[in-house]
C-alpha atoms as a PDB file:
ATOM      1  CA  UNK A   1      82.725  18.109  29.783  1.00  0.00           C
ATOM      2  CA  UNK A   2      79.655  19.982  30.868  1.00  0.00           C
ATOM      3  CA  UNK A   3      79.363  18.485  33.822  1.00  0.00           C
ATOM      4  CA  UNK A   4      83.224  19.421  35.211  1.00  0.00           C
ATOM      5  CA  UNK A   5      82.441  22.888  33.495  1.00  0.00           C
ATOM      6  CA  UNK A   6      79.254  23.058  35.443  1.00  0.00           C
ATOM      7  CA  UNK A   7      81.613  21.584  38.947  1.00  0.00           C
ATOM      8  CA  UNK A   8      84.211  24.280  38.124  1.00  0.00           C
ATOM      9  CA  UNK A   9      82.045  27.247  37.900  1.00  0.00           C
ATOM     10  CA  UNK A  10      80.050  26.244  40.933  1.00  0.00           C
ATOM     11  CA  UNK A  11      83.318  25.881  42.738  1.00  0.00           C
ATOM     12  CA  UNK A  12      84.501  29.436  41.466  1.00  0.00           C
ATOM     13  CA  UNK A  13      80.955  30.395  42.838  1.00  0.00           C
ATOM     14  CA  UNK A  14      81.619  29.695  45.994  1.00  0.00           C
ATOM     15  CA  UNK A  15      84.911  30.703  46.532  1.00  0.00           C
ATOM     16  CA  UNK A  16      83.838  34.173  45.146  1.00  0.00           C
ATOM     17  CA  UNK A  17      80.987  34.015  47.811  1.00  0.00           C
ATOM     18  CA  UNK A  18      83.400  32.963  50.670  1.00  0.00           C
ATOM     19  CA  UNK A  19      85.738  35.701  49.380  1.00  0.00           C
ATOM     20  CA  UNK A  20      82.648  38.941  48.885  1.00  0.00           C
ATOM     21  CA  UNK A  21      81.465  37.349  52.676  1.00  0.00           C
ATOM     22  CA  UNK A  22      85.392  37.555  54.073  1.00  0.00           C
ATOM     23  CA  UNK A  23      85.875  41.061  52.473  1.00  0.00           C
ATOM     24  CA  UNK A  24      82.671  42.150  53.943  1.00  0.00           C
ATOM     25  CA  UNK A  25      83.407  40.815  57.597  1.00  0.00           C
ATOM     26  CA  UNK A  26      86.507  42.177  57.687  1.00  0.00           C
ATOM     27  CA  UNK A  27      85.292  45.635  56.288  1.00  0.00           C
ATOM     28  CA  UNK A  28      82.810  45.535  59.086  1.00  0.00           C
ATOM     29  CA  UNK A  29      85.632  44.122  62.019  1.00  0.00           C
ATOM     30  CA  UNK A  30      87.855  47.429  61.067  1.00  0.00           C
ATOM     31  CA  UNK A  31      84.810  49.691  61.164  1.00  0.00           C
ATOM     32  CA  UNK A  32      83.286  48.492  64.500  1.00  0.00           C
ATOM     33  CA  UNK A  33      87.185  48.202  65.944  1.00  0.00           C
ATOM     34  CA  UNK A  34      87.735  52.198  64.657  1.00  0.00           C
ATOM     35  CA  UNK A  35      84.260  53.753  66.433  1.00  0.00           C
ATOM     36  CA  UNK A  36      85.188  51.800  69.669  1.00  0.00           C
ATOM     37  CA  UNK A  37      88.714  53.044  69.978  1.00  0.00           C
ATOM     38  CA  UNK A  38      87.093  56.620  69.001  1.00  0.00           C
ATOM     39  CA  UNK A  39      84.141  55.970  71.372  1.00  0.00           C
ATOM     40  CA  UNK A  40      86.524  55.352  73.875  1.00  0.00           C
ATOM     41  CA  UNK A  41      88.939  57.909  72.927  1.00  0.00           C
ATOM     42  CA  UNK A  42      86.150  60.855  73.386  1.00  0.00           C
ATOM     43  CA  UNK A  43      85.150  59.068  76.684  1.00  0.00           C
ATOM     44  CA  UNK A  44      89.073  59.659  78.097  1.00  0.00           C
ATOM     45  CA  UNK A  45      88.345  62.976  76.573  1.00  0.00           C
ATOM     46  CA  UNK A  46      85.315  63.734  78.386  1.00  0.00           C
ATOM     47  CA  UNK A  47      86.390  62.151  81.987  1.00  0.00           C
ATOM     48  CA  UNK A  48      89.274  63.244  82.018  1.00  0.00           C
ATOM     49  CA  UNK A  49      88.476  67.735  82.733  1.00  0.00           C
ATOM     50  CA  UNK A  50      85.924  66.412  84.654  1.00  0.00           C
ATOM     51  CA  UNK A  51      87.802  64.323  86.766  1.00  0.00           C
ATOM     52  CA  UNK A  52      90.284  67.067  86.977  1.00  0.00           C
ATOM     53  CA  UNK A  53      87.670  69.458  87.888  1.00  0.00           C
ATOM     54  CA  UNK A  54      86.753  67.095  90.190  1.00  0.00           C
ATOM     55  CA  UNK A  55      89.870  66.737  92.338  1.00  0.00           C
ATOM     56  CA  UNK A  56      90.146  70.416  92.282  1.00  0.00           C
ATOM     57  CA  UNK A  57      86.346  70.807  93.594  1.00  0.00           C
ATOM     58  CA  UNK A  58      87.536  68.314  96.630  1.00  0.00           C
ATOM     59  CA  UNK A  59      90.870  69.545  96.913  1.00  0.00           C
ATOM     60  CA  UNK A  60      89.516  73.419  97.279  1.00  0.00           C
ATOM     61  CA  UNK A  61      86.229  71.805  99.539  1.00  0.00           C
ATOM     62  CA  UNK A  62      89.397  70.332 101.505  1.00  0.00           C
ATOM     63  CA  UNK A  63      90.914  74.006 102.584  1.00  0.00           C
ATOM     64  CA  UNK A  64      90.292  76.501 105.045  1.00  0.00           C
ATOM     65  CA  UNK A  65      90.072  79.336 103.374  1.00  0.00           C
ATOM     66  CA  UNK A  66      90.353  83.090 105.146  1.00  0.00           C
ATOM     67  CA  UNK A  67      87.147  85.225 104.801  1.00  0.00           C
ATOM     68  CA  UNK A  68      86.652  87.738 102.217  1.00  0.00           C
ATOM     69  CA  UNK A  69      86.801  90.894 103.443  1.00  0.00           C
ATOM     70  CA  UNK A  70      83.789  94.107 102.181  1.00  0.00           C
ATOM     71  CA  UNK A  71      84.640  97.575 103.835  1.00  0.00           C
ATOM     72  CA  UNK A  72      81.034  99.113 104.528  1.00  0.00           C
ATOM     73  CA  UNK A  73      80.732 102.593 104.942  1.00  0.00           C
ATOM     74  CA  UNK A  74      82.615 104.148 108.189  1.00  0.00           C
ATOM     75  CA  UNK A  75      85.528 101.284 107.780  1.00  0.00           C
ATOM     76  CA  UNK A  76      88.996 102.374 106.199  1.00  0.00           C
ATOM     77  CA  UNK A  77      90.801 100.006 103.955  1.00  0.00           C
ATOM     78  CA  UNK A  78      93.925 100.053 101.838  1.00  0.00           C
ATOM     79  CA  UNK A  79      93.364 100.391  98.128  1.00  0.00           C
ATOM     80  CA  UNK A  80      96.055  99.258  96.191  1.00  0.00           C
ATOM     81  CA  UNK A  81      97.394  97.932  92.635  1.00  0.00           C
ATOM     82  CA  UNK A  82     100.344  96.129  91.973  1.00  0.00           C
ATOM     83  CA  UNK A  83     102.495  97.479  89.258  1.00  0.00           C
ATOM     84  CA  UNK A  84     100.639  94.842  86.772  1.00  0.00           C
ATOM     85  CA  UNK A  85      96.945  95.580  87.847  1.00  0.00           C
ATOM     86  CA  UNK A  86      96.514  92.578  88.115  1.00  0.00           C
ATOM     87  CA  UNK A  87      96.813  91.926  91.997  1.00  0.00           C
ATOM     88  CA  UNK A  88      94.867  94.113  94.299  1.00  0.00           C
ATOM     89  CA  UNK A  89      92.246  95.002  96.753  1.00  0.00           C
ATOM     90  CA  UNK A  90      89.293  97.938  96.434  1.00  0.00           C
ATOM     91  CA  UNK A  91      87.378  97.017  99.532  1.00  0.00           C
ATOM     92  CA  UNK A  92      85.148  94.479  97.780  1.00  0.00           C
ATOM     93  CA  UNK A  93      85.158  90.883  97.613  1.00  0.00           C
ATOM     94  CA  UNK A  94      86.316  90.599  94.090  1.00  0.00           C
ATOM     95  CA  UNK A  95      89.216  91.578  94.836  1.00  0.00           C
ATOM     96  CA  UNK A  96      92.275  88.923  94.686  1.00  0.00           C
ATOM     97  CA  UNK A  97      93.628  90.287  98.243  1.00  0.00           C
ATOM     98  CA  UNK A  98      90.333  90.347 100.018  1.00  0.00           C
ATOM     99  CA  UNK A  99      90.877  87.432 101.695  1.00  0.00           C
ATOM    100  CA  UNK A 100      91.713  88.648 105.887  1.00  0.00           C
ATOM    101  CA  UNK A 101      91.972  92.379 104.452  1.00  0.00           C
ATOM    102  CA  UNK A 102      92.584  94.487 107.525  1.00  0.00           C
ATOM    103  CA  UNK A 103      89.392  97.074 107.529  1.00  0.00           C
ATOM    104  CA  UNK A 104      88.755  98.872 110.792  1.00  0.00           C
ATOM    105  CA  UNK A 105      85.822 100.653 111.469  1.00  0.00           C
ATOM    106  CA  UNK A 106      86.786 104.617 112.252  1.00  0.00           C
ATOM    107  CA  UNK A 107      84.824 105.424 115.446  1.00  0.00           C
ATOM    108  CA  UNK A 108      86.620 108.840 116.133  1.00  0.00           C
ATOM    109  CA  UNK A 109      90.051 110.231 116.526  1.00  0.00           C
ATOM    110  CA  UNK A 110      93.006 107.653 116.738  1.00  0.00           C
ATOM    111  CA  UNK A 111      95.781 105.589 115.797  1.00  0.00           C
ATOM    112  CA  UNK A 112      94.320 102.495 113.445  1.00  0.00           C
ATOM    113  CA  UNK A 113      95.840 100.179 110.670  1.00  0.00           C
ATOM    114  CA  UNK A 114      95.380  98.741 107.410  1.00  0.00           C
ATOM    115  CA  UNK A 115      96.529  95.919 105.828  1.00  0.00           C
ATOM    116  CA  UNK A 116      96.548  93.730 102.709  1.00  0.00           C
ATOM    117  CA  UNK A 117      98.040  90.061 102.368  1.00  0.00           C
ATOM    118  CA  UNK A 118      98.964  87.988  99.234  1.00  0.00           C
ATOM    119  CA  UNK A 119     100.278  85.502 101.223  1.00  0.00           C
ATOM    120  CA  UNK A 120      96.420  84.292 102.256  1.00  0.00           C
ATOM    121  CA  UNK A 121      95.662  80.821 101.542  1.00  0.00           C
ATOM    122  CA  UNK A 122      92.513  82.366  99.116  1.00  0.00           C
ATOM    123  CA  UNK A 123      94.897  84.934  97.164  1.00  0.00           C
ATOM    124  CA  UNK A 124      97.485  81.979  96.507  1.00  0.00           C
ATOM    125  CA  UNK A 125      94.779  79.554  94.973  1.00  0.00           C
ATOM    126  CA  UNK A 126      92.606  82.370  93.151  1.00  0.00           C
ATOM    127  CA  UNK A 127      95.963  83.289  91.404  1.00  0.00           C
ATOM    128  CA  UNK A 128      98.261  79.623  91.005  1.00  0.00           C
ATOM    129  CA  UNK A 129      95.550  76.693  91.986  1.00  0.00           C
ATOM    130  CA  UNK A 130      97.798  75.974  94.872  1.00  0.00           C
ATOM    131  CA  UNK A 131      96.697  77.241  98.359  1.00  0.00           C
ATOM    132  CA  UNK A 132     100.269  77.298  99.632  1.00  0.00           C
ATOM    133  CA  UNK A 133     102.122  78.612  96.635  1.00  0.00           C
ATOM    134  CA  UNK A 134     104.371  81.462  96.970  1.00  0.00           C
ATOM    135  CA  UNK A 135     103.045  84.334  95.112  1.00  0.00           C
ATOM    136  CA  UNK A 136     104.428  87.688  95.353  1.00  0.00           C
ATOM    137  CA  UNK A 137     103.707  90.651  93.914  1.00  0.00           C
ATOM    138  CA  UNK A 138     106.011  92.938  92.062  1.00  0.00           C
ATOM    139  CA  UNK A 139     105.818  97.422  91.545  1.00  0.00           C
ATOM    140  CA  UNK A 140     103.428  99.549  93.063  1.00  0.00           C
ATOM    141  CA  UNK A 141     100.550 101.322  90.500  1.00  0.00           C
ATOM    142  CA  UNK A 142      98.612 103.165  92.806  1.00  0.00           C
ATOM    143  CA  UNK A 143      98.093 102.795  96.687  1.00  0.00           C
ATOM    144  CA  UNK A 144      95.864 104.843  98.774  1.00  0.00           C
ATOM    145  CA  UNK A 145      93.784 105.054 102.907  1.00  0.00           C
ATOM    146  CA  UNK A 146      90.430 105.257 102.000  1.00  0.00           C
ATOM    147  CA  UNK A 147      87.470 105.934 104.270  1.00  0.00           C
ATOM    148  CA  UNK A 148      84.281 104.623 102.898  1.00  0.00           C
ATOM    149  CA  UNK A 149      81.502 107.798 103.251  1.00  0.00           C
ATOM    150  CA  UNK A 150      84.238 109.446 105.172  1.00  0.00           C
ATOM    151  CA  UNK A 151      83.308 112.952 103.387  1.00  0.00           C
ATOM    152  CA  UNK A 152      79.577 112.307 105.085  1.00  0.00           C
ATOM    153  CA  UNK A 153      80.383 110.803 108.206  1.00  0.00           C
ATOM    154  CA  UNK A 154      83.190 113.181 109.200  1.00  0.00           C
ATOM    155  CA  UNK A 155      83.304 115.924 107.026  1.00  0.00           C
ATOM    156  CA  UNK A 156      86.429 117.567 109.015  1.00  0.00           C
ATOM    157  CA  UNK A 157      88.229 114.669 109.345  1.00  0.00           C
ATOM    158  CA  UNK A 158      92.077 114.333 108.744  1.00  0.00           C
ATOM    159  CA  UNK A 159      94.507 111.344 108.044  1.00  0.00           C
ATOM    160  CA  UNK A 160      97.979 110.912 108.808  1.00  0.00           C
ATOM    161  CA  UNK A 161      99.709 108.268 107.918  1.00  0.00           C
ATOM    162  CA  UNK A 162     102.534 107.657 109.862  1.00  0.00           C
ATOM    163  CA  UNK A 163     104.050 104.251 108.842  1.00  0.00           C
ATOM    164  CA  UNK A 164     104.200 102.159 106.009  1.00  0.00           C
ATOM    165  CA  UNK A 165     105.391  98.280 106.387  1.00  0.00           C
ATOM    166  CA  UNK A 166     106.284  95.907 103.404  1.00  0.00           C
ATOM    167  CA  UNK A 167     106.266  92.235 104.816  1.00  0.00           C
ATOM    168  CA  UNK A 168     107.097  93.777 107.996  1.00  0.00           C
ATOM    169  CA  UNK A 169     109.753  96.324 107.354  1.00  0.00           C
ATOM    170  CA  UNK A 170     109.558  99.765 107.124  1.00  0.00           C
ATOM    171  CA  UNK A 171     108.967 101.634 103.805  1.00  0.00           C
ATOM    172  CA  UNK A 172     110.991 105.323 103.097  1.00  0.00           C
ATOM    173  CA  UNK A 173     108.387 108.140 102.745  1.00  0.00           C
ATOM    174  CA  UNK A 174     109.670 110.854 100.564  1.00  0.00           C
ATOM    175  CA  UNK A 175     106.816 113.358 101.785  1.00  0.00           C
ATOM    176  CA  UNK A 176     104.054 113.793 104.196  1.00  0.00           C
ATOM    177  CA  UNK A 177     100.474 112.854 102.680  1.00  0.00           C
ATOM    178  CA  UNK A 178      97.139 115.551 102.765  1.00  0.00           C
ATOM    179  CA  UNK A 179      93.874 114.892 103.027  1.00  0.00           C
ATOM    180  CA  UNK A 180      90.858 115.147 100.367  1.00  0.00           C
ATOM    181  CA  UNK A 181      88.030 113.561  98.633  1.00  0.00           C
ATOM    182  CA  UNK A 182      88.264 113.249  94.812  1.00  0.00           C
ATOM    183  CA  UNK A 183      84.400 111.957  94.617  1.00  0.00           C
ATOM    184  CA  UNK A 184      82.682 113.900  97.344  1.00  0.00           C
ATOM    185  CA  UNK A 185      82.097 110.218  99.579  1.00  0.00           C
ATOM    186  CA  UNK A 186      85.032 108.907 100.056  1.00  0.00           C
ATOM    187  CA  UNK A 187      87.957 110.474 102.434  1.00  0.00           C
ATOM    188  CA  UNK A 188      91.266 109.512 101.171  1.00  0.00           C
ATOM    189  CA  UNK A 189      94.711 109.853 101.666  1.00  0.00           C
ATOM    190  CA  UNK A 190      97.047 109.111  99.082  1.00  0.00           C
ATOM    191  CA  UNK A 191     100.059 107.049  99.462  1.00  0.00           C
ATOM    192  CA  UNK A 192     100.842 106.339  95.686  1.00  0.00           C
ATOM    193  CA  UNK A 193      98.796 108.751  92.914  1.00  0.00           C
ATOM    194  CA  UNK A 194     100.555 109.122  89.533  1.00  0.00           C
ATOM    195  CA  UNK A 195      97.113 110.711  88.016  1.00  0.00           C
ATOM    196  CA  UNK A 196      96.901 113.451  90.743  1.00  0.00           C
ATOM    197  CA  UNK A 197      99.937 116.625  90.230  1.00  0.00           C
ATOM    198  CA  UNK A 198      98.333 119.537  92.168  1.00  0.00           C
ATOM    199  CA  UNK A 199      96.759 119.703  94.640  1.00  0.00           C
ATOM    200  CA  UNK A 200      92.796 119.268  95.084  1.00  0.00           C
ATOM    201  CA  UNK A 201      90.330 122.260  95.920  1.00  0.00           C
ATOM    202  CA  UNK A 202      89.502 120.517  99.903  1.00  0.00           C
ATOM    203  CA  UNK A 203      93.224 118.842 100.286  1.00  0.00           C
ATOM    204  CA  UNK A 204      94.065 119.400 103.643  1.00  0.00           C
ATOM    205  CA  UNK A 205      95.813 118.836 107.237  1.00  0.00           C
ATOM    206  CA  UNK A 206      95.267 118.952 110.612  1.00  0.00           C
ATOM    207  CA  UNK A 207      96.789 122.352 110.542  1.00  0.00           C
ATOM    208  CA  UNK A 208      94.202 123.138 107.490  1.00  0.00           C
ATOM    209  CA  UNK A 209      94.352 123.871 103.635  1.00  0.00           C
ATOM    210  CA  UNK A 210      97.498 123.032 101.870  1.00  0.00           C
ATOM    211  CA  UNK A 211      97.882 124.661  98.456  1.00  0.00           C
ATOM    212  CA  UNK A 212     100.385 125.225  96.187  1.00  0.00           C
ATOM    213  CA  UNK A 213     103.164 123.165  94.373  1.00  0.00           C
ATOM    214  CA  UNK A 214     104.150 119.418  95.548  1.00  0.00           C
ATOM    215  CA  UNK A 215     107.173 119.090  98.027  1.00  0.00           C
ATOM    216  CA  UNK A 216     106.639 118.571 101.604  1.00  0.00           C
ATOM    217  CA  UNK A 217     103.062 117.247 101.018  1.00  0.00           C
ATOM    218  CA  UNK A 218     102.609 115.283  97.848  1.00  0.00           C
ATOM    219  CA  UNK A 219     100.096 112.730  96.045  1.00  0.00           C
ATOM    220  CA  UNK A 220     103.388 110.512  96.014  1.00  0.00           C
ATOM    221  CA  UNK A 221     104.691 109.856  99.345  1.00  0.00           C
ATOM    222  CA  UNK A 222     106.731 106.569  98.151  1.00  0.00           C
ATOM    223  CA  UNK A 223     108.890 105.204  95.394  1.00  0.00           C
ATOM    224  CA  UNK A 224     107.237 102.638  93.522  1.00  0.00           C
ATOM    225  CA  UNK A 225     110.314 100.413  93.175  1.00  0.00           C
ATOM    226  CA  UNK A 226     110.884 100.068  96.473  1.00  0.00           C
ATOM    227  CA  UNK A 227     108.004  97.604  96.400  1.00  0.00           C
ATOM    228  CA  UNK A 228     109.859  94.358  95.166  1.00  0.00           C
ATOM    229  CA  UNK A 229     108.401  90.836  95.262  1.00  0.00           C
ATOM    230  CA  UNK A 230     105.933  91.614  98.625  1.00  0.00           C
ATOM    231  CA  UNK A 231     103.015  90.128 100.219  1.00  0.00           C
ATOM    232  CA  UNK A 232     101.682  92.022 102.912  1.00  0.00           C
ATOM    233  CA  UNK A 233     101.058  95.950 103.656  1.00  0.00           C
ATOM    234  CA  UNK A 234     100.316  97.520 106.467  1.00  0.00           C
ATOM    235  CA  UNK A 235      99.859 101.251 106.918  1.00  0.00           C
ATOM    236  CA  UNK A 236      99.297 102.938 110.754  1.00  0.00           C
ATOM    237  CA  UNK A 237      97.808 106.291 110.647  1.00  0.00           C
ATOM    238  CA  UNK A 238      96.060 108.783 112.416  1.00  0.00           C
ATOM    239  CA  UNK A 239      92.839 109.976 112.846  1.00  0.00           C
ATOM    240  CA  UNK A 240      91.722 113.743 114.098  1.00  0.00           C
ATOM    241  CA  UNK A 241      89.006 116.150 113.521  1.00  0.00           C
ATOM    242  CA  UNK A 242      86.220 113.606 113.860  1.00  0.00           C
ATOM    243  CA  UNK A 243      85.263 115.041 117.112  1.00  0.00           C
ATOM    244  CA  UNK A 244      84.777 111.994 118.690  1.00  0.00           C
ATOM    245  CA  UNK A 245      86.963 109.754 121.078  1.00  0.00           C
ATOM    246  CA  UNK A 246      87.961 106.570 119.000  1.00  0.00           C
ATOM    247  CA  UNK A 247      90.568 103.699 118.844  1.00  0.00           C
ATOM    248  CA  UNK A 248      93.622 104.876 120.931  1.00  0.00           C
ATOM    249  CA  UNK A 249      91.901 108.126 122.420  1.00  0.00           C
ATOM    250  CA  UNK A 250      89.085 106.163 123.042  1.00  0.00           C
ATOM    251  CA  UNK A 251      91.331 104.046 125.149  1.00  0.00           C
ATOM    252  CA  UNK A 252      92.875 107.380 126.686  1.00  0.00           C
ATOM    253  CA  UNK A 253      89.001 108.272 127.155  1.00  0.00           C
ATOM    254  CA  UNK A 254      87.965 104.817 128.918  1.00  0.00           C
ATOM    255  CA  UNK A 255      91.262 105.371 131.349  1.00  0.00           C
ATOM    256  CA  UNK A 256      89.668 108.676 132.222  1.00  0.00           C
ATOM    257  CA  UNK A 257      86.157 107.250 133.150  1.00  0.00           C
ATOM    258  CA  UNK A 258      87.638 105.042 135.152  1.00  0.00           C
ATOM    259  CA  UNK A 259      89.985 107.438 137.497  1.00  0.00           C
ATOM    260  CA  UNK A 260      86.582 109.191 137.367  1.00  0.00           C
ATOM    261  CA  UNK A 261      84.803 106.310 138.543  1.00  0.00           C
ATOM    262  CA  UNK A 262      87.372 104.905 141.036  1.00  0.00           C
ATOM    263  CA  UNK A 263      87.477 108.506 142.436  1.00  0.00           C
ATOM    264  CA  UNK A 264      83.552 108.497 143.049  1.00  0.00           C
ATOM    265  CA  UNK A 265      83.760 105.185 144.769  1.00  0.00           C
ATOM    266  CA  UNK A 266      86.504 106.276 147.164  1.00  0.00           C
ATOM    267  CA  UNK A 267      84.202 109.558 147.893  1.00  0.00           C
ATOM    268  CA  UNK A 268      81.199 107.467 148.344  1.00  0.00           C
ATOM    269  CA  UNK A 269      83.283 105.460 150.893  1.00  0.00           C
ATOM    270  CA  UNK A 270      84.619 107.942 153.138  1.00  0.00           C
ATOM    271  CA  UNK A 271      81.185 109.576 153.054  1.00  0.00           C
ATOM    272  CA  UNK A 272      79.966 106.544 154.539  1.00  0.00           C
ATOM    273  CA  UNK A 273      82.894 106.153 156.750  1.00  0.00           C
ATOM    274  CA  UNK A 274      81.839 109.831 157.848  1.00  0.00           C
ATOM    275  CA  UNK A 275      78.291 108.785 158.892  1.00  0.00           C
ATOM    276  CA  UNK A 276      78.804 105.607 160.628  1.00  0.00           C
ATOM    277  CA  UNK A 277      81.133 107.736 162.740  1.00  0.00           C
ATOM    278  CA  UNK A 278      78.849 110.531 163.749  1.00  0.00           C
ATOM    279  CA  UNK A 279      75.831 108.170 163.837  1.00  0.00           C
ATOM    280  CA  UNK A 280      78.557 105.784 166.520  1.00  0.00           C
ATOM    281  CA  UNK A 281      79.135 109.435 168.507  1.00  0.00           C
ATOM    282  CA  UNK A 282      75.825 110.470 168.473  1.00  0.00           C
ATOM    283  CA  UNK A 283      75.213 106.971 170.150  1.00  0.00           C
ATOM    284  CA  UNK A 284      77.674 107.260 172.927  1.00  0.00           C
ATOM    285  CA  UNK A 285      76.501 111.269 173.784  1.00  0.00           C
ATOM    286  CA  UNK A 286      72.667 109.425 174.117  1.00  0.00           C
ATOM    287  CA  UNK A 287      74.247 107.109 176.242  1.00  0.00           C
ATOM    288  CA  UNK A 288      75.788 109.036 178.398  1.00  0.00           C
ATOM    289  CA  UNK A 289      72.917 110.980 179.075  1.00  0.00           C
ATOM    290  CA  UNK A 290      70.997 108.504 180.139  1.00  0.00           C
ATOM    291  CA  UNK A 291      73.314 107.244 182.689  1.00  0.00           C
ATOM    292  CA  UNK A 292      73.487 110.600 183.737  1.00  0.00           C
END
């Protein structure tokens, strides 16, 4: 009797061991199971923005991209603001259209251009992530020609704008623009100016101060909703009272210096012309004389 009590409880013993060692194992299995799937979850996780940053770091590395565009002082450029603020250009590099801006340098009196593009290859993946999306802007907030130090470098000076393109076609312009500078650097020309109602103390024209009430010159030479879904803007305007020859009347200027050149040549010639022939006369008179 003892001895199958004594073979039972040892039995029970070890099935209680076998069961504690199963339970424990299988505790363990779960556990070590549950932190690998997690350890492998949070490595997806952690690959997978970096493989996505990544493929955009090769796929941006991969495009051409036009060069930013920084007006320096004696270079006009179109400032502008979509009718978000959110798409624009103020003649830095921050900006999202500075990407092939057009900023010419003002070297006197003439006809010169300015331009912005949203259609650039930079613009399209600095807004979407995709270098040939198709962006386009929408409303008009502010627009304006600036001259950077144009107050300083040509104190007299006077723009005219004379055409306004949206992707090529020609914008209405309700009234003629003056010139003035707001800051005392800049010269400026506004296109598009709902802050400015009167006009400023220096606003002026070629044919001098304009004063008054808005109406044939204004601060607001457009309509703001004609500017629907657009990439590119170009303005043409004019520029006198620099008193220098620049751009297109520097052209003019070069055409002159040439008649003037081509005109001394031809004098120089027939002055020649004129000595070879008295020196050849002078000859034949010597001649003669000593025959004689």
């Amino acid at each position: 009797m003892n001895k199958k009590l004594f073979a039972v409880l040892a039995a029970s013993s070890v099935l209680l061991a076998v069961c504690t060692a199963c339970g424990e194992s299988s505790s363990t299995a779960e556990s070590s199971v549950a932190e690998t799937t997690a350890a492998e979850s949070s490595a997806a996780e952690t690959t997978a923005p970096e493989s996505s940053e990544a493929a955009e770091s090769v796929a941006a590395e991969d495009i051409e991209f036009e060069e930013p565009v920084v007006a320096e002082d004696g270079h006009a450029f179109l400032y502008i603001n979509d009718g978000q603020f959110y798409v624009s250009y103020d003649g830095t590099a921050n900006s999202l259209m500075t990407y092939a801006a057009g900023v010419p340098k003002i070297t006197g009196d003439g006809t010169y251009t300015v331009s912005v593009d949203a259609g650039t290859k930079g613009c399209q993946f600095d807004i979407g992530g995709d270098a040939n999306g198709d962006y386009r802007c929408d409303g008009l907030s502010f627009a304006a020609v600036i001259v950077k130090g144009g107050t300083t470098l040509y104190p007299n000076m006077c723009i005219e704008i004379k055409e306004i393109r949206m992707d090529g076609k020609p914008i209405t312009m309700n009234a003629k623009n003056y010139t003035s500078s707001d800051d005392g650097k800049e010269m400026r020309a506004n296109i598009y100016n709902q802050w400015v109602n009167n006009f400023p103390e220096d606003a002026h024209t070629a044919d001098g101060a304009v004063t008054g009430d808005f109406g044939e010159y204004s601060s607001q030479i457009v309509d703001p909703s004609d500017f629907k879904k657009w990439q590119k803007i170009e303005v043409d305007f004019e520029v006198t009272g620099t008193g220098d020859q620049g751009a297109a009347g520097g052209a003019e200027k070069k055409d002159e210096t040439s008649e003037e050149s081509s005109e001394a040549a031809e004098s120089s010639e027939a002055a020649e012309s004129s000595e070879a022939a008295e020196a050849a006369e002078s000859s034949e008179a010597a001649a003669e004389s000593s025959e004689g």
